[in-house]
C-alpha atoms as a PDB file:
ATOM      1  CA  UNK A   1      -9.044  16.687 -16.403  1.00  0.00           C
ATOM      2  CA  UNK A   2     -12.436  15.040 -16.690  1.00  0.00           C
ATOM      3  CA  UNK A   3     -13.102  14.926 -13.243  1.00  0.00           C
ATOM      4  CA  UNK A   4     -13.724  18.228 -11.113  1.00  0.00           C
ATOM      5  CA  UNK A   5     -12.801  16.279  -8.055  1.00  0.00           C
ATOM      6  CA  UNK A   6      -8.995  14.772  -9.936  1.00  0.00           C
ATOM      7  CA  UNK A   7      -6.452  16.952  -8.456  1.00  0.00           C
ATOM      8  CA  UNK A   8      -2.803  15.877  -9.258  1.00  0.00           C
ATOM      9  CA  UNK A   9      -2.420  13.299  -6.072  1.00  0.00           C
ATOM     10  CA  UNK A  10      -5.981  11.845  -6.882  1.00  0.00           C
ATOM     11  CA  UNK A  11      -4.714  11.500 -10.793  1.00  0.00           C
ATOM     12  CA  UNK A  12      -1.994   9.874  -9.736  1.00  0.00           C
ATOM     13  CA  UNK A  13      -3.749   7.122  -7.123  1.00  0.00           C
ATOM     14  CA  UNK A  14      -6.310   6.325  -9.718  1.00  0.00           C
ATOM     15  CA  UNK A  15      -3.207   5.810 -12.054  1.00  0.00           C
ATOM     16  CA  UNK A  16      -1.679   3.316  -9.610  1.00  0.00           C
ATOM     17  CA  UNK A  17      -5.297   1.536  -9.604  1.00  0.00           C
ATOM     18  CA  UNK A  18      -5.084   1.163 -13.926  1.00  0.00           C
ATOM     19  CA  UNK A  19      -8.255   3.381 -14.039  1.00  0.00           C
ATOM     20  CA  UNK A  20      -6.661   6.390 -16.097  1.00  0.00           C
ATOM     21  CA  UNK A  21      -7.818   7.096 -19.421  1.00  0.00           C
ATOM     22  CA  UNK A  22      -4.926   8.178 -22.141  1.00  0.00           C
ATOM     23  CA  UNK A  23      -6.093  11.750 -21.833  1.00  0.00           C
ATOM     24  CA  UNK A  24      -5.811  11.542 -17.953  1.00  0.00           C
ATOM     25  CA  UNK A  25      -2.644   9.303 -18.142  1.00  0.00           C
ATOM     26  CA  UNK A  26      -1.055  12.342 -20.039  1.00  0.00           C
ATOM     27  CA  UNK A  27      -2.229  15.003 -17.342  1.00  0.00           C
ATOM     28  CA  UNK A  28      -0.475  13.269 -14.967  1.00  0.00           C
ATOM     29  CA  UNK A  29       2.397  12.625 -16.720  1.00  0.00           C
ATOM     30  CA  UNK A  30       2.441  16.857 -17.185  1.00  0.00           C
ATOM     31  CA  UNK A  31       2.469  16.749 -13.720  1.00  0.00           C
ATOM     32  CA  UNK A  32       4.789  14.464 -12.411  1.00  0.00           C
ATOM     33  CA  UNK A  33       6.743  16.603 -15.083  1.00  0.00           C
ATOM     34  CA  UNK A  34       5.693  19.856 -13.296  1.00  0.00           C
ATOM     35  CA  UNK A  35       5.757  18.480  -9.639  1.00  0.00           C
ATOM     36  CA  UNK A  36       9.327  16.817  -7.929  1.00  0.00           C
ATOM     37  CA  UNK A  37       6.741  16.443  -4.863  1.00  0.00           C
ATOM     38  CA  UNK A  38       4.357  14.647  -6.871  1.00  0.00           C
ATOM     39  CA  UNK A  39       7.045  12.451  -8.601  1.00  0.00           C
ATOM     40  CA  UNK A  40       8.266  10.737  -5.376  1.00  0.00           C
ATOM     41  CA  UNK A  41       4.897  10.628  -3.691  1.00  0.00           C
ATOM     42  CA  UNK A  42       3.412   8.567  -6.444  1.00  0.00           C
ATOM     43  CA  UNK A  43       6.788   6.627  -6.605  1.00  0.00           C
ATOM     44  CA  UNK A  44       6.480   5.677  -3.139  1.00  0.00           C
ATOM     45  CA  UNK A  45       3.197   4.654  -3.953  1.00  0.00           C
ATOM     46  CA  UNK A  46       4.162   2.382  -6.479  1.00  0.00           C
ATOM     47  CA  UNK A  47       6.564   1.137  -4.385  1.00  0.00           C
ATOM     48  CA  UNK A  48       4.404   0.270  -1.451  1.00  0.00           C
ATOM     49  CA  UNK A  49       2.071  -1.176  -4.169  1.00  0.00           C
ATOM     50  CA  UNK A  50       4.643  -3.663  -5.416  1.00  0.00           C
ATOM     51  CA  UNK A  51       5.685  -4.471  -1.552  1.00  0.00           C
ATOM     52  CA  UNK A  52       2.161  -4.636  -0.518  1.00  0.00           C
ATOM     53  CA  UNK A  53       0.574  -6.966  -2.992  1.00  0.00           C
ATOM     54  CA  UNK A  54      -0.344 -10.897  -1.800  1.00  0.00           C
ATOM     55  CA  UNK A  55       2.511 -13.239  -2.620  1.00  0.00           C
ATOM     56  CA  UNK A  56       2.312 -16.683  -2.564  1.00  0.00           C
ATOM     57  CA  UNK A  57       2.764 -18.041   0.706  1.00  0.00           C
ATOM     58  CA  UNK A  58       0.960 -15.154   2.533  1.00  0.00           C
ATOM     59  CA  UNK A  59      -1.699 -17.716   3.564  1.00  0.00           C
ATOM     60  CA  UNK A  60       0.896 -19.654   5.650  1.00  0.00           C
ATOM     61  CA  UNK A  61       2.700 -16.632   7.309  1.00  0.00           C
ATOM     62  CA  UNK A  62      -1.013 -15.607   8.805  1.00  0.00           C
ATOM     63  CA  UNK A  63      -1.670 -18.309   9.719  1.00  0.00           C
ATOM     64  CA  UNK A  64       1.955 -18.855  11.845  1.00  0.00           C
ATOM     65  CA  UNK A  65       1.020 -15.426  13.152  1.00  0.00           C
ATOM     66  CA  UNK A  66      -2.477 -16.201  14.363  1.00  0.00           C
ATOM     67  CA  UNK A  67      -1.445 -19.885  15.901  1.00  0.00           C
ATOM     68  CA  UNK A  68       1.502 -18.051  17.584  1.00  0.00           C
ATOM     69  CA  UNK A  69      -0.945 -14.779  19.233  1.00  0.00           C
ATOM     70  CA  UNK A  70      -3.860 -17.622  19.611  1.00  0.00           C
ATOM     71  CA  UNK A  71      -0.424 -20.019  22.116  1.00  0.00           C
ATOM     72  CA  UNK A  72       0.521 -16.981  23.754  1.00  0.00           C
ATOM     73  CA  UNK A  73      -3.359 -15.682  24.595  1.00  0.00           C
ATOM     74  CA  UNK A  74      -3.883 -18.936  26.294  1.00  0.00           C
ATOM     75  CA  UNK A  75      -0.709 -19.002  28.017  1.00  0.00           C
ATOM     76  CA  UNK A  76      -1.955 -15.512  29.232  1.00  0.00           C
ATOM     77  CA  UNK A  77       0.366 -11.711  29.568  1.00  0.00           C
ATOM     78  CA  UNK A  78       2.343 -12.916  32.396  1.00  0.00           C
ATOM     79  CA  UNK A  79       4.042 -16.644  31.285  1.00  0.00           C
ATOM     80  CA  UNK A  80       6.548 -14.827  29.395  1.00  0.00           C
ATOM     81  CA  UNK A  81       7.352 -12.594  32.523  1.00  0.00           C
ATOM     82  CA  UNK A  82       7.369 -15.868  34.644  1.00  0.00           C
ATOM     83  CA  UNK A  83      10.406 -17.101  32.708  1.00  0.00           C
ATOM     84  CA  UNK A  84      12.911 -14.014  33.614  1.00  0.00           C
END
């Protein structure tokens, strides 16, 4: 490994972030070999990545969210309690 600091899980973040080089990219692939813990720790990474990253219409579904918390901080903690 070229890094002191790149343990396995840190191989494997930078990995997710594209910043491997080929030598790196094939110590972690020995690993993920080596390491069923490793395998499905970075694969839940990935996975998280992929549900994680801005799609388009992001911008629209904050902004619902905000209006809505903005109505319902003016309307104060007890309206909704004052329709029961």
């Amino acid at each position: 490994m070229n890094r002191a600091d790149d343990f396995p899980e840190n191989l494997a973040i930078r990995a997710r972030r594209g910043d491997l080089s080929h030598k790196e990219l094939a110590e972690l692939q020995r690993w993920l070999q080596e390491s069923a813990t490793l395998r499905v720790t970075y694969q839940i990474g990935r996975d998280f990545d992929r549900l994680a990253a801005v799609q388009a219409g992001d911008e629209a579904c904050v902004a619902r969210f905000v209006a809505g918390a903005l109505k319902s901080r003016h309307r104060g903690p007890l309206a909704s309690a004052d329709r029961v």
